[in-house]
Protein backbone atom coordinates (compact mmCIF):
# COMPACT_ATOMS: atom_id res chain seq x y z
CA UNK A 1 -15.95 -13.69 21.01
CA UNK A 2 -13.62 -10.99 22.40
CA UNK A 3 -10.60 -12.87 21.05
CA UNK A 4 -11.91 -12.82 17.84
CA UNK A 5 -12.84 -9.67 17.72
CA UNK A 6 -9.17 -8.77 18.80
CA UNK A 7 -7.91 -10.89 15.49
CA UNK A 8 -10.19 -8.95 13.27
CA UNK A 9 -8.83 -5.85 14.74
CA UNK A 10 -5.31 -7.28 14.30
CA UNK A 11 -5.91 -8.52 11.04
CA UNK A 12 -7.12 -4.89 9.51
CA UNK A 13 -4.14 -3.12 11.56
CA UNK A 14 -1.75 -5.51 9.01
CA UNK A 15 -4.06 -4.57 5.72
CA UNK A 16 -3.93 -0.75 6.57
CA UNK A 17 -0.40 -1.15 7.10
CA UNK A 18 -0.05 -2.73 4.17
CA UNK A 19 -2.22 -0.58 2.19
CA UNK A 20 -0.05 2.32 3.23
CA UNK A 21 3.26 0.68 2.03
CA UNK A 22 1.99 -0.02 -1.76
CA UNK A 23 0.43 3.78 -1.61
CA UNK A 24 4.01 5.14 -0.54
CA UNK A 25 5.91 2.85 -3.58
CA UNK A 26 3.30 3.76 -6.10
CA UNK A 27 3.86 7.40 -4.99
CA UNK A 28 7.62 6.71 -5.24
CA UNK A 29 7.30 4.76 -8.57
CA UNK A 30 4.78 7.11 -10.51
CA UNK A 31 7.07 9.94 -11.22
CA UNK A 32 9.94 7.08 -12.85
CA UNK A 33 7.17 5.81 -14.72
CA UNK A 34 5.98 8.68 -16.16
CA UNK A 35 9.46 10.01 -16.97
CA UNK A 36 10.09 6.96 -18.75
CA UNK A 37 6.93 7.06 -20.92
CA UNK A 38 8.26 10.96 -21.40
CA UNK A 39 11.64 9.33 -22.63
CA UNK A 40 10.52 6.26 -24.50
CA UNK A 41 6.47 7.02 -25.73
């Protein structure tokens, strides 16, 4: 049981990890996207 529980814990470390890289490109990627509706809309 404790091993599993150490994968779960493993497993979640990768999502938050993960979740943290798409929030820092759609942070990076908003303002292009908006100044290219500004340019092109």
């Amino acid at each position: 049981m404790k091993i599993y529980q150490h994968r779960c814990e493993k497993y979640l470390s990768r999502i938050r990890a993960f979740n943290k890289r798409v929030e820092t490109t759609l942070v990076l990627e908003l303002p292009t996207i908006d100044y290219y509706i500004l340019k092109h809309g």
